[in-house]
C-alpha atoms as a PDB file:
ATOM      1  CA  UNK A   1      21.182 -57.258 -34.541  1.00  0.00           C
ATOM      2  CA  UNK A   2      24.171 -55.383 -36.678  1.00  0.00           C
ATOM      3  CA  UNK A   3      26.150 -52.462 -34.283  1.00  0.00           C
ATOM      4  CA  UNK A   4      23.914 -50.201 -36.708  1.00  0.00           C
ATOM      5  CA  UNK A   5      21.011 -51.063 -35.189  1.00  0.00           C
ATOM      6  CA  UNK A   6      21.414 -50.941 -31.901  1.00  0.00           C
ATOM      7  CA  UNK A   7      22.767 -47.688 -32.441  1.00  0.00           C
ATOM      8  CA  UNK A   8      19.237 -45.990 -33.774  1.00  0.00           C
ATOM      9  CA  UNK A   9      17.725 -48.369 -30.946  1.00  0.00           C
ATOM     10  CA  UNK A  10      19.225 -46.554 -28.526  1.00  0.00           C
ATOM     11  CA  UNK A  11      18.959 -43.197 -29.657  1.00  0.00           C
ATOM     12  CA  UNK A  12      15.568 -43.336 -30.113  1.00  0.00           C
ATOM     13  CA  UNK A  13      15.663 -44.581 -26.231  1.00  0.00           C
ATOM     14  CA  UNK A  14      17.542 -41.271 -25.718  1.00  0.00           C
ATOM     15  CA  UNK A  15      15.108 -39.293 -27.517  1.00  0.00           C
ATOM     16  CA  UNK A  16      12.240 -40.272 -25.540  1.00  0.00           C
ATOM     17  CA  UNK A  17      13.760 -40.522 -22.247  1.00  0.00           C
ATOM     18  CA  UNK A  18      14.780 -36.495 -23.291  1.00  0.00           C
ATOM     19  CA  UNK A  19      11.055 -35.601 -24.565  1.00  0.00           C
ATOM     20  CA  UNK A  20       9.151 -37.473 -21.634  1.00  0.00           C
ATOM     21  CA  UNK A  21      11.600 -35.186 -19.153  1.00  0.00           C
ATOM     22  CA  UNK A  22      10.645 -31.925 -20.894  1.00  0.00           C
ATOM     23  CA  UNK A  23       7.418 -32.646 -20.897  1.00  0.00           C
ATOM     24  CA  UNK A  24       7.364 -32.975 -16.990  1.00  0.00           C
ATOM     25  CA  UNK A  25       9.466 -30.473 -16.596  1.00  0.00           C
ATOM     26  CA  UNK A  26       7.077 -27.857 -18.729  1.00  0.00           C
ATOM     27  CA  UNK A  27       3.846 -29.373 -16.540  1.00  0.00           C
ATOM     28  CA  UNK A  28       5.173 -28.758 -13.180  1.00  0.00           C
ATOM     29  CA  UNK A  29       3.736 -25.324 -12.051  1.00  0.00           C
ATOM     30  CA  UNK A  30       6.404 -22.101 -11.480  1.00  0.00           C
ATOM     31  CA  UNK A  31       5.164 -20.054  -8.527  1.00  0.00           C
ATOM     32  CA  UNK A  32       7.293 -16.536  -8.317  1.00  0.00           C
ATOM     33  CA  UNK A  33       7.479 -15.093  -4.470  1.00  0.00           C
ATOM     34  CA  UNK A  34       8.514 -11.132  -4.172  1.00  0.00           C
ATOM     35  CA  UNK A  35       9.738  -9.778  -0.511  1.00  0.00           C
ATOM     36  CA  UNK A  36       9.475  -6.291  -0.724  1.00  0.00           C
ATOM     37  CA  UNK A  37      12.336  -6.276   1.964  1.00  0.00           C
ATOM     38  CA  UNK A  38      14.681  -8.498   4.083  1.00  0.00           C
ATOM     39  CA  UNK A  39      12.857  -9.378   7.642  1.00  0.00           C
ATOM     40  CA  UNK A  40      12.621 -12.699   9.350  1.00  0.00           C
ATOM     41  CA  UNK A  41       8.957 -12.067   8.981  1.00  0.00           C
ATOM     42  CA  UNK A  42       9.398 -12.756   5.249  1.00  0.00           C
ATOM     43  CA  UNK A  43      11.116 -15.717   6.043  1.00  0.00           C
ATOM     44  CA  UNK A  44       8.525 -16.885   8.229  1.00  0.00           C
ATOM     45  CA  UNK A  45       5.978 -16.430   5.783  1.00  0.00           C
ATOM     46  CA  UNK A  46       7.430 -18.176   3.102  1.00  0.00           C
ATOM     47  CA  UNK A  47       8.788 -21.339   5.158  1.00  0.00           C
ATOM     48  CA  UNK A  48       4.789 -21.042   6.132  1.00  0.00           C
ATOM     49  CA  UNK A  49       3.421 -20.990   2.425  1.00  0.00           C
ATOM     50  CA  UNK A  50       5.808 -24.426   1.256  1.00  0.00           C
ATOM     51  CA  UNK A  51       4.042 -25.608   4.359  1.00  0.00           C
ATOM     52  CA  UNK A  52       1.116 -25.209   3.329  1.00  0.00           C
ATOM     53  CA  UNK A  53       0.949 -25.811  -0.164  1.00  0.00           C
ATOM     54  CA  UNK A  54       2.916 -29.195   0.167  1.00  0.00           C
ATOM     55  CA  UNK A  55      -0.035 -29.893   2.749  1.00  0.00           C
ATOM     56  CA  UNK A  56      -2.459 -29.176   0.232  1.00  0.00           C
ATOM     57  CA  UNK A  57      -0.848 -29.585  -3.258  1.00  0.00           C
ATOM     58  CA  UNK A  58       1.113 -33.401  -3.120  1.00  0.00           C
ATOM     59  CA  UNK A  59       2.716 -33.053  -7.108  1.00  0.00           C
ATOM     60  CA  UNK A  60       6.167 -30.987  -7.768  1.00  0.00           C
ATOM     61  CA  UNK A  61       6.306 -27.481  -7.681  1.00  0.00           C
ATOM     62  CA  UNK A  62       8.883 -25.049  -8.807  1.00  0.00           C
ATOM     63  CA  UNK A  63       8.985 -21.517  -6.372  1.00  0.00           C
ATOM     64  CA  UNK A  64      11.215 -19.024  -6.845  1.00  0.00           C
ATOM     65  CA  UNK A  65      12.287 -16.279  -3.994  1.00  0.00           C
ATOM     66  CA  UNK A  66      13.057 -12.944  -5.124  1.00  0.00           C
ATOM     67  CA  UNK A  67      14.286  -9.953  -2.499  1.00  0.00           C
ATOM     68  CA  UNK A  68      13.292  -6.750  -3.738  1.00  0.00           C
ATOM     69  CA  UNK A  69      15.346  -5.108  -0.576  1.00  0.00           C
ATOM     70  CA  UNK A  70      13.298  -1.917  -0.278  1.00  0.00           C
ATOM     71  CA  UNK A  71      14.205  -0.330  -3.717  1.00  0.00           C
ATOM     72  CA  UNK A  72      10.956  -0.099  -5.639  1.00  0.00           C
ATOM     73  CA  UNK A  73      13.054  -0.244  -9.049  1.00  0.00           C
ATOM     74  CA  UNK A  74      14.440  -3.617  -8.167  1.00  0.00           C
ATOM     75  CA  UNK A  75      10.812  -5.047  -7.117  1.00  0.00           C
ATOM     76  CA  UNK A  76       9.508  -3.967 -10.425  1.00  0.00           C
ATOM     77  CA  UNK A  77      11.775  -5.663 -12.365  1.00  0.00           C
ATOM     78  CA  UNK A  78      11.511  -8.746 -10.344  1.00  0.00           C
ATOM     79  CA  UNK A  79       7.455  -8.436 -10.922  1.00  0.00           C
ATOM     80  CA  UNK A  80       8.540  -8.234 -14.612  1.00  0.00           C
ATOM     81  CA  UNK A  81      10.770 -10.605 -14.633  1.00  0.00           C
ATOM     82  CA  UNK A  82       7.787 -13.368 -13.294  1.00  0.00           C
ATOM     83  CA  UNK A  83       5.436 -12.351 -15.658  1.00  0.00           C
ATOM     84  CA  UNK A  84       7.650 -12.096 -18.684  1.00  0.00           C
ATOM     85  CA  UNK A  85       8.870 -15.836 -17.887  1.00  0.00           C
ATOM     86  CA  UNK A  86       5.190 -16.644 -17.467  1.00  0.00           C
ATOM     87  CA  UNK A  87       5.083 -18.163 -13.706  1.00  0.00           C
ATOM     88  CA  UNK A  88       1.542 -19.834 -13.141  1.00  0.00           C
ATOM     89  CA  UNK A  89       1.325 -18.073 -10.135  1.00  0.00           C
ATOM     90  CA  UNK A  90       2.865 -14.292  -8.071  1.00  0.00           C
ATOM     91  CA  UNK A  91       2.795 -14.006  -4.921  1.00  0.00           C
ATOM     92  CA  UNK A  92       3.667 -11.198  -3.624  1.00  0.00           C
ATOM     93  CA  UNK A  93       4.094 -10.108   0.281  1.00  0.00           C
ATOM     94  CA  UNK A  94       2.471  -6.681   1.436  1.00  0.00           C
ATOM     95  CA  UNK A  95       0.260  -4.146   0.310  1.00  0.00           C
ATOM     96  CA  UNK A  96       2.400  -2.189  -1.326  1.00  0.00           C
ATOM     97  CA  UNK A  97       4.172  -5.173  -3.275  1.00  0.00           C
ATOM     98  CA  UNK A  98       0.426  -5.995  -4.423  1.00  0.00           C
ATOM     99  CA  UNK A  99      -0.671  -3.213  -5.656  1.00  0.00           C
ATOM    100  CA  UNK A 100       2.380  -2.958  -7.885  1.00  0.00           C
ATOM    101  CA  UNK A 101       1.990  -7.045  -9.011  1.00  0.00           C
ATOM    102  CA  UNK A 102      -1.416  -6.453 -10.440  1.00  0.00           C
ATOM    103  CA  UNK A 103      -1.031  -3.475 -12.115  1.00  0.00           C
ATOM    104  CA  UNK A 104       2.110  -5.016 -13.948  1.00  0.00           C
ATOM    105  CA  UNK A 105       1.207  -8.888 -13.969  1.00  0.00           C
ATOM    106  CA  UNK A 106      -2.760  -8.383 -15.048  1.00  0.00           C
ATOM    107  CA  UNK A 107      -2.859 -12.170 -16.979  1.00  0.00           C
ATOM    108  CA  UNK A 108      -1.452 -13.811 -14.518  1.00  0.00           C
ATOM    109  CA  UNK A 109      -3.157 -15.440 -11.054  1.00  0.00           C
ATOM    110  CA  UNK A 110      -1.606 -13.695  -7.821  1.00  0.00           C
ATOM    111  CA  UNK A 111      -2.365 -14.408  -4.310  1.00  0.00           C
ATOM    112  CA  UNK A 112      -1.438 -11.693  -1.678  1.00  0.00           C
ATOM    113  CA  UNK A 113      -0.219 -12.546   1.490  1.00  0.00           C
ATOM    114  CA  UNK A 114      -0.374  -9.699   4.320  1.00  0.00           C
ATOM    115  CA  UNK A 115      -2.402  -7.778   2.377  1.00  0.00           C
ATOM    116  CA  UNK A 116      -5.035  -4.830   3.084  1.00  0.00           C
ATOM    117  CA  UNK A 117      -6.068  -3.077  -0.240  1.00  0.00           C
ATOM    118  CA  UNK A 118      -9.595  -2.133  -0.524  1.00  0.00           C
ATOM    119  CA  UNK A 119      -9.256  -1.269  -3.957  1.00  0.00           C
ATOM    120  CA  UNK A 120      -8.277  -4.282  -5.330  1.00  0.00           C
ATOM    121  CA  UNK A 121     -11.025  -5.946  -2.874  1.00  0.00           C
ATOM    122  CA  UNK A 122     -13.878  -3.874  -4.028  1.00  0.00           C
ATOM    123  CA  UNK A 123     -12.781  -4.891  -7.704  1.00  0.00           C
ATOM    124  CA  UNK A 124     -12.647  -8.641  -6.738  1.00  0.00           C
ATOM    125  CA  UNK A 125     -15.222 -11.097  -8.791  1.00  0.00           C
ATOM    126  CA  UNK A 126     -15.332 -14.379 -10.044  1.00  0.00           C
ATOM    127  CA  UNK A 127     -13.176 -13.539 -12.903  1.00  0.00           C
ATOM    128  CA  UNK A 128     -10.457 -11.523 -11.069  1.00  0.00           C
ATOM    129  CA  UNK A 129      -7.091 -12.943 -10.869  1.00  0.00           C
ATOM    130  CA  UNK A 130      -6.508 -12.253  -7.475  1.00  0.00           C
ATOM    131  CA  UNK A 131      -7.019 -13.341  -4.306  1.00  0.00           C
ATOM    132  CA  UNK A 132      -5.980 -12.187  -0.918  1.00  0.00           C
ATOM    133  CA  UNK A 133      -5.108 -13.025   3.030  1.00  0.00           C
ATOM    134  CA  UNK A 134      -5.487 -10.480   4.816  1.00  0.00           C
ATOM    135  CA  UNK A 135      -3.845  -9.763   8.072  1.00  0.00           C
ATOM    136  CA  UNK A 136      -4.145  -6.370   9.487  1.00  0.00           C
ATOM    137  CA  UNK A 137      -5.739  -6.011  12.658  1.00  0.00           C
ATOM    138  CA  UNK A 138      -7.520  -2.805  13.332  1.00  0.00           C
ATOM    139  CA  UNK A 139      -6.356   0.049  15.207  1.00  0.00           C
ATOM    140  CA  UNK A 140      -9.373  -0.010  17.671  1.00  0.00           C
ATOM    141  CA  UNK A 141      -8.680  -3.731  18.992  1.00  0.00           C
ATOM    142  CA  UNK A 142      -5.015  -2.919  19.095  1.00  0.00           C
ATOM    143  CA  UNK A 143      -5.697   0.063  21.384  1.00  0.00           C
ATOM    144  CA  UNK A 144      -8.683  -1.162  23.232  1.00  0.00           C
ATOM    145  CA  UNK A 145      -6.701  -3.963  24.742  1.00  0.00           C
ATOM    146  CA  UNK A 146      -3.528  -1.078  25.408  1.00  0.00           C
ATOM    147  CA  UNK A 147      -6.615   0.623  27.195  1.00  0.00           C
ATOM    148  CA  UNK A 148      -7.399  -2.641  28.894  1.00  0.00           C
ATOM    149  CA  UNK A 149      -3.907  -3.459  30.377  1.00  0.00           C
ATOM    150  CA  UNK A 150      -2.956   0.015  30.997  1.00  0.00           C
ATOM    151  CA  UNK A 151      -5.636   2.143  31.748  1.00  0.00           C
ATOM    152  CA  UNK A 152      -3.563   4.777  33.037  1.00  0.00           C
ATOM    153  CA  UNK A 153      -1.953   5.452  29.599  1.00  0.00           C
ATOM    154  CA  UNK A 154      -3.166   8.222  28.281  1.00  0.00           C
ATOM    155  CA  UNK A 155      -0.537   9.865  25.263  1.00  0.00           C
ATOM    156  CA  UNK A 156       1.122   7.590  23.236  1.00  0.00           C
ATOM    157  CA  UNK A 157       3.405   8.010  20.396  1.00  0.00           C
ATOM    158  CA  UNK A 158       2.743   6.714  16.604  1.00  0.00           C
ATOM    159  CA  UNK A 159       5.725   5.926  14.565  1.00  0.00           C
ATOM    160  CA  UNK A 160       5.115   5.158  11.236  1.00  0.00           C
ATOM    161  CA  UNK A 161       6.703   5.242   7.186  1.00  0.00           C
ATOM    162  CA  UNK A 162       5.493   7.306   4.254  1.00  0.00           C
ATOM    163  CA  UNK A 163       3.647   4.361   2.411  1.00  0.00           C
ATOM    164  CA  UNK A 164       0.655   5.192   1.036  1.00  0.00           C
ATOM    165  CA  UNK A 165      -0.903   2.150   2.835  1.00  0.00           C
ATOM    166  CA  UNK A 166      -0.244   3.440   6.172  1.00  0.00           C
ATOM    167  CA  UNK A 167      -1.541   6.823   6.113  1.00  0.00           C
ATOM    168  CA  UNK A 168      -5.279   5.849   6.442  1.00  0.00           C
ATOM    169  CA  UNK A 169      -4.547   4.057   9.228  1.00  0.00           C
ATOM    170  CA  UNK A 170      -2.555   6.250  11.147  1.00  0.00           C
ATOM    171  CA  UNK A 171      -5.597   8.382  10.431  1.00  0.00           C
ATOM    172  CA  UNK A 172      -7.947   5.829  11.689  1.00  0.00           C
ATOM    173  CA  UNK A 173      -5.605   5.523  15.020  1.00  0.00           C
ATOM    174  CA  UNK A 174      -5.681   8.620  16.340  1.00  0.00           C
ATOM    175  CA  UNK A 175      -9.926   8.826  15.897  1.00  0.00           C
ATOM    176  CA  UNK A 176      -9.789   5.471  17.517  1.00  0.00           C
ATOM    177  CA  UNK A 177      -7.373   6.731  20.209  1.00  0.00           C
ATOM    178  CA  UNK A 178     -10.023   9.059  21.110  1.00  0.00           C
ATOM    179  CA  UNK A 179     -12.581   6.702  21.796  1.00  0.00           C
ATOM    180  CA  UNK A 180     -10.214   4.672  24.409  1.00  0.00           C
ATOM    181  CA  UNK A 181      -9.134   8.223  26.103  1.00  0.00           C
ATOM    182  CA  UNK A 182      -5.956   7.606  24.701  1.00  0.00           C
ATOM    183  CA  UNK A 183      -4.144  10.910  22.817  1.00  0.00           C
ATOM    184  CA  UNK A 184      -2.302   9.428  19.728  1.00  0.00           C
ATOM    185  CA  UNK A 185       0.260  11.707  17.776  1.00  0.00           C
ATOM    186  CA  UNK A 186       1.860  10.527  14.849  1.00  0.00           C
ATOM    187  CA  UNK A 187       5.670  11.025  13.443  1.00  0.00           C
ATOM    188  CA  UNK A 188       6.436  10.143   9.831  1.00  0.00           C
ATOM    189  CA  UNK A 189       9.410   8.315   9.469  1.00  0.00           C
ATOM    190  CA  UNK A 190      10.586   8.207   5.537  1.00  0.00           C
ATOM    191  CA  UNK A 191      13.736   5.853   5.963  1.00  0.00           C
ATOM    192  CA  UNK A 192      15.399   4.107   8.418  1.00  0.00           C
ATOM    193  CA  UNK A 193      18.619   6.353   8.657  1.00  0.00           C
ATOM    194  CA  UNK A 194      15.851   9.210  10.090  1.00  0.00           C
ATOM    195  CA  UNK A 195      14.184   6.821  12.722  1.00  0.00           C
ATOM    196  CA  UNK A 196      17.361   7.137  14.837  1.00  0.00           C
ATOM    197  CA  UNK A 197      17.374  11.225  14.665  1.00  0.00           C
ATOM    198  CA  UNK A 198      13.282  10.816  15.507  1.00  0.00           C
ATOM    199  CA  UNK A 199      13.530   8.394  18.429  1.00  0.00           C
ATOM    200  CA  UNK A 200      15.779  11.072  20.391  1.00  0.00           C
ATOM    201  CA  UNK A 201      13.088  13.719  19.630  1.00  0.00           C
ATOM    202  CA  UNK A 202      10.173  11.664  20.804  1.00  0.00           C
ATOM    203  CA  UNK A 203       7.708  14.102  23.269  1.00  0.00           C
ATOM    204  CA  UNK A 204       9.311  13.909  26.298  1.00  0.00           C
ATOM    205  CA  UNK A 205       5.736  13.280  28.214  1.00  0.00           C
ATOM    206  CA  UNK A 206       4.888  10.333  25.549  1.00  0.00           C
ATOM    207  CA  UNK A 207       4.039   6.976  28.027  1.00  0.00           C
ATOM    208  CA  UNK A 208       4.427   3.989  24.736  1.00  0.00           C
ATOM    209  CA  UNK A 209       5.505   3.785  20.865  1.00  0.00           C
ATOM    210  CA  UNK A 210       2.994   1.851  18.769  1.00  0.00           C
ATOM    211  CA  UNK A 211       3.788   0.782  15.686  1.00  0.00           C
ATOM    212  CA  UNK A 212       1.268  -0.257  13.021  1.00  0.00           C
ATOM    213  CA  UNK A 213       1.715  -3.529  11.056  1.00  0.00           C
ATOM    214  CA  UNK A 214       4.172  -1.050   8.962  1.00  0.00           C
ATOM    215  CA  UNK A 215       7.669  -2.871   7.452  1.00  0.00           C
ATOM    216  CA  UNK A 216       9.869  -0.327   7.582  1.00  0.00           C
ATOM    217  CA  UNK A 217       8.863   0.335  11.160  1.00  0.00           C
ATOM    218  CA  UNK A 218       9.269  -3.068  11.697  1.00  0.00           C
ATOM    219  CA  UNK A 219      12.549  -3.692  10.501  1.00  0.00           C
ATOM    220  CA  UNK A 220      13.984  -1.057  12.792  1.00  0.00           C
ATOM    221  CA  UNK A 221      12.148  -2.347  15.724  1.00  0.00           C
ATOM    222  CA  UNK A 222      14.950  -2.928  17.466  1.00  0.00           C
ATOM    223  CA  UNK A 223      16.148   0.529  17.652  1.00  0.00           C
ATOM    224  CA  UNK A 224      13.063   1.523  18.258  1.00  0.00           C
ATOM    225  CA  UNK A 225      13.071  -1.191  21.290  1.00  0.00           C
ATOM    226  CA  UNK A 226      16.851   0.352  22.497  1.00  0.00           C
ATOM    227  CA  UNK A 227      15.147   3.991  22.892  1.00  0.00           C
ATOM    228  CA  UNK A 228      11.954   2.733  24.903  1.00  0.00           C
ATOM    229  CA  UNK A 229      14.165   0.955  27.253  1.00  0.00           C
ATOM    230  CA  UNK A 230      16.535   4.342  27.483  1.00  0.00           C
ATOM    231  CA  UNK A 231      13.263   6.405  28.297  1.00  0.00           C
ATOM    232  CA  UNK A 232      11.928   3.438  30.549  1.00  0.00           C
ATOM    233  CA  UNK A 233       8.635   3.147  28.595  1.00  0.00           C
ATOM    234  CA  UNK A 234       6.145   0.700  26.579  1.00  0.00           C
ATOM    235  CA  UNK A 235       6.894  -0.167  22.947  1.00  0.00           C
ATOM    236  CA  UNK A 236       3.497  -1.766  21.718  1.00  0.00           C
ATOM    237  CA  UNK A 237       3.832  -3.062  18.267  1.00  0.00           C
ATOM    238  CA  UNK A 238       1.408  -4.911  15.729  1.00  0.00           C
ATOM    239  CA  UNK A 239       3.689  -8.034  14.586  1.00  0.00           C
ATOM    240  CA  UNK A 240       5.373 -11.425  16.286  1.00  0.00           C
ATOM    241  CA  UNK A 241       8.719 -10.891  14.982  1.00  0.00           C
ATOM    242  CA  UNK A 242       8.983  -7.071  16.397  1.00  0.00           C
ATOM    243  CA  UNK A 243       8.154  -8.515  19.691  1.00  0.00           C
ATOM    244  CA  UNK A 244      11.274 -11.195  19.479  1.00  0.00           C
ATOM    245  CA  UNK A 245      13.614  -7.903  18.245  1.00  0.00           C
ATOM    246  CA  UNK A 246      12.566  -6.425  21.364  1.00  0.00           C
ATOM    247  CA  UNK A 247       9.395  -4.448  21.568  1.00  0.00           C
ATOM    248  CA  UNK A 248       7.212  -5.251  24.877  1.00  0.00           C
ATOM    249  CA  UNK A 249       4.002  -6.968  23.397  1.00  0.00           C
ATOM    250  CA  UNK A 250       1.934  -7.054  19.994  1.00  0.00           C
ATOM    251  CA  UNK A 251      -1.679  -8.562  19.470  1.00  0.00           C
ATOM    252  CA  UNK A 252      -0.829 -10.087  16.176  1.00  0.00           C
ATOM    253  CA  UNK A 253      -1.369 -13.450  14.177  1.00  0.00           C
ATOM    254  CA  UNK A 254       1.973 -15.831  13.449  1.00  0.00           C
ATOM    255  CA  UNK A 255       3.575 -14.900  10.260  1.00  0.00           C
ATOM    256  CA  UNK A 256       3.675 -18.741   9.544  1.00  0.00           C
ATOM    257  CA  UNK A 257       0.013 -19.035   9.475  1.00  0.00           C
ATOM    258  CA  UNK A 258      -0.058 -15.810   7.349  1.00  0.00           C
ATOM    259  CA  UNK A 259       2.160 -18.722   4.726  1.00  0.00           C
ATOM    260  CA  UNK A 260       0.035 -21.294   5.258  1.00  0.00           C
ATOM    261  CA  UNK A 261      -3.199 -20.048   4.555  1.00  0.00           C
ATOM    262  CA  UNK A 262      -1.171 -18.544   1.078  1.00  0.00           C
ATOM    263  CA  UNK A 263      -0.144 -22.102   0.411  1.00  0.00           C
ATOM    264  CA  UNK A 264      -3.500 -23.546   0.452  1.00  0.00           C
ATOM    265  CA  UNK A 265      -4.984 -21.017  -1.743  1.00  0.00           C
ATOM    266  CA  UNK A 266      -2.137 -21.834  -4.290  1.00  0.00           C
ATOM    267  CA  UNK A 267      -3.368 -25.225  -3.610  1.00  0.00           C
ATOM    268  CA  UNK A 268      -7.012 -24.894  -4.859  1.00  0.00           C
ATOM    269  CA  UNK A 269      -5.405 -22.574  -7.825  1.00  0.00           C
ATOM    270  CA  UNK A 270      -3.826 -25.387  -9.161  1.00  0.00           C
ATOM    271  CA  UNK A 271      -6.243 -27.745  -8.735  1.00  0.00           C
ATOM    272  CA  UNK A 272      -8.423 -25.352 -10.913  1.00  0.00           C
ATOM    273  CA  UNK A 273     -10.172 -22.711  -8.900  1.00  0.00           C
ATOM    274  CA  UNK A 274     -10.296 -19.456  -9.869  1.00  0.00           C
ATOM    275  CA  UNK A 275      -8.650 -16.502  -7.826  1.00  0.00           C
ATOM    276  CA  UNK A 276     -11.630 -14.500  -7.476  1.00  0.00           C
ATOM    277  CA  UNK A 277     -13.552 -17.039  -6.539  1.00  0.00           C
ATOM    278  CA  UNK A 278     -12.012 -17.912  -3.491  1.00  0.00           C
ATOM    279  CA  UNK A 279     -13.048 -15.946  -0.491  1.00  0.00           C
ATOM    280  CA  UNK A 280     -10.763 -13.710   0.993  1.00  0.00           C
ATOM    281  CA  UNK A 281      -8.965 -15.116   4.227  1.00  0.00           C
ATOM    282  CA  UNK A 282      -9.028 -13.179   7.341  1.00  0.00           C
ATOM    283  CA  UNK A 283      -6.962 -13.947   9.858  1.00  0.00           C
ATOM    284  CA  UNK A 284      -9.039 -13.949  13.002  1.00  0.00           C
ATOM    285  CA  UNK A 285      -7.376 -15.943  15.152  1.00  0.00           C
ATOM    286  CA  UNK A 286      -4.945 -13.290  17.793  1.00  0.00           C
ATOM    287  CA  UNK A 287      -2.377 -14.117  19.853  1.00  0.00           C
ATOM    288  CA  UNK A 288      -0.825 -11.580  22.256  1.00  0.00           C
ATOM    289  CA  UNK A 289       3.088 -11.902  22.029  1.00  0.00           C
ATOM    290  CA  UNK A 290       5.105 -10.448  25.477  1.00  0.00           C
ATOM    291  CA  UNK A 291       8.507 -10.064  25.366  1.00  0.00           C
ATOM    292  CA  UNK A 292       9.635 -10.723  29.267  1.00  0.00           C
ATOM    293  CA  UNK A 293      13.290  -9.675  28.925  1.00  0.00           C
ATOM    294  CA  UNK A 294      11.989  -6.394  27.620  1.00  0.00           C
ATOM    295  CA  UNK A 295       9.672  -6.064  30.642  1.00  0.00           C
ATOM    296  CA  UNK A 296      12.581  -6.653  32.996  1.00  0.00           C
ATOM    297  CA  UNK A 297      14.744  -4.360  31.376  1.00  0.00           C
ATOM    298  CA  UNK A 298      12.631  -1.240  32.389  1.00  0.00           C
ATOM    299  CA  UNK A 299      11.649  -3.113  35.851  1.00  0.00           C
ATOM    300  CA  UNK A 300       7.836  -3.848  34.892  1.00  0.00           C
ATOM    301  CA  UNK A 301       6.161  -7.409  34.971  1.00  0.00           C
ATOM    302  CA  UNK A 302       4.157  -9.137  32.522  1.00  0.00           C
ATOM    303  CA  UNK A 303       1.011  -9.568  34.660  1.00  0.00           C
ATOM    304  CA  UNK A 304      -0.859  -6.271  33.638  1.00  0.00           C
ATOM    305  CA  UNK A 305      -0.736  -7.887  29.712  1.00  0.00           C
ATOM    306  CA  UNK A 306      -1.049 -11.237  30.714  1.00  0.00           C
ATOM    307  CA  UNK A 307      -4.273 -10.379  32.246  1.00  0.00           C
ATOM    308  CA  UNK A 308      -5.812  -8.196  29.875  1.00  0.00           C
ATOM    309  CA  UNK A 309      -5.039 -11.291  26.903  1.00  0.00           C
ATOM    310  CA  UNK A 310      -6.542 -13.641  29.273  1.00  0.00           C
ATOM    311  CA  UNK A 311      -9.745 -11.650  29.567  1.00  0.00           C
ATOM    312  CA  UNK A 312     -10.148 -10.937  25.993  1.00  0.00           C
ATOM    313  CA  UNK A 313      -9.917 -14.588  25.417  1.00  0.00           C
ATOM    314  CA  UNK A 314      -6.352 -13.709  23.257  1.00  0.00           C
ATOM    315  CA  UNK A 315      -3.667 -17.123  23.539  1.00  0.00           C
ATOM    316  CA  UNK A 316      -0.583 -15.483  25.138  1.00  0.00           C
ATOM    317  CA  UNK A 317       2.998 -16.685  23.744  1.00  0.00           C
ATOM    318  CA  UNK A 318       5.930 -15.633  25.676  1.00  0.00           C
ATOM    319  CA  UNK A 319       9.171 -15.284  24.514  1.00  0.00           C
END
């Protein structure tokens, strides 16, 4: 065999070595993940969905984080920016952060994790491209079991951001506030700069702070958790990761599981189900989160909430 030839041999060995990688390459799927914000919930939701996904989908993936950092400009170019470079899959985190992925991405399948939008769930059928876990707990179990623990507690305080997802709820609070004898009064909070100026003007006869399963609330939970212990009173909030930045208890799911149950409908996705035809997920399954240290700070015990979880049948994770 002259040099000549082993030459062409080998760059035809090149060439289809080169073609065989592309063509992998172009068949593994490209899933694009938006956080609306920074928050070790996020974190935990995501580490929860590769969980769950590589549990349920053994072949490569590609998945690509993106951090809008609470400017609505940035998270709707990064929305853009999946569709235009056609990702198989969005997934976005939050109400808010959904409702904006399927107005811009309508062609592509999304799955929304921490979601609560009855809109797009009314609209939901076998041909929509989205599909949905859903993890707010209502008002009315959140309250009932404050009732529960602390049936002395009669005015509470409601802090809560201007998103247009939160308003019905806060609504929904204080009607279901009545029905547990418990007064409810509300305080918009539109950024996180004003929750310091609002925590100093909190009533002065308010007994807790409950916050709703709200992110911006959320991500200032710990100075929210500083003026509670100052005023020697409950912070109640709806979330795991508020309770480990220092609010007293939550009745809450994991934010993991949130993830997990995202990766697994990403699973059946790709294995050729269609969005709307998988049910929406529901996460059922409370735990009541305690924060002890918090408790000890403003010389109160755990027992009252302990008690109350174990009677509602709620698993009970301290921290």
């Amino acid at each position: 065999m002259n040099a000549l030839m082993k030459v062409l041999i080998a760059l035809i060995l090149v060439a289809v070595v080169n073609s065989s990688v592309l063509a992998n390459t172009a068949s593994v799927p490209k899933i694009g993940i938006v956080l609306p914000l920074e928050h070790p919930a996020m974190q935990e939701i995501v580490d929860g969905f590769e969980l769950g996904l590589k549990a349920n989908y053994p072949h490569p993936v590609s998945i690509h984080v993106e951090n809008a950092q609470n400017d609505l400009n940035l998270q709707r170019a990064i929305i853009s920016q999946f569709r235009d470079q056609h990702d198989d899959l969005i997934v976005p985190i939050g109400t808010s952060t959904t409702q904006m992925t399927a107005m811009i991405a309508k062609q592509q399948s999304i799955v929304a994790l921490a979601a609560d939008d009855t809109s797009l769930e009314a609209e939901r059928n076998a041909a929509s491209h989205v599909a949905m876990v859903h993890d707010e707990i209502n008002s009315l179990q959140a309250l009932s079991f404050l009732h529960q623990a602390y049936p002395a507690l009669t005015r509470i305080t409601l802090i809560h951001s201007a998103s247009d997802k939160i308003f019905p709820e806060v609504q929904q609070a204080i009607l279901d506030g009545k029905k547990e004898r418990i007064e409810v009064k509300p305080i918009m909070v539109a950024t996180l700069p004003d929750l310091y100026a609002t925590l100093k003007n909190l009533p002065q006869d308010t007994q807790a702070i409950f916050i709703l399963k709200d992110g911006l609330m959320a991500s200032g939970a710990t100075n929210i958790a500083q003026e509670a212990m100052v005023r020697h009173i409950l912070f109640m909030a709806s979330d795991q990761d508020s309770v480990k930045a220092g609010a007293h208890f939550a009745l809450g799911v994991y934010e993991r599981q949130i993830g997990e149950e995202g990766g697994r409908l990403v699973a059946e996705i790709l294995s050729g189900q269609s969005p709307g035809s998988l049910p929406i997920v529901h996460m059922t399954k409370l735990t009541v989160f305690v924060n002890q240290h918090s408790f000890q700070a403003i010389d109160q015990a755990i027992s009252p909430i302990v008690s109350a979880a174990a009677t509602s049948h709620y698993p009970t994770q301290v921290y």
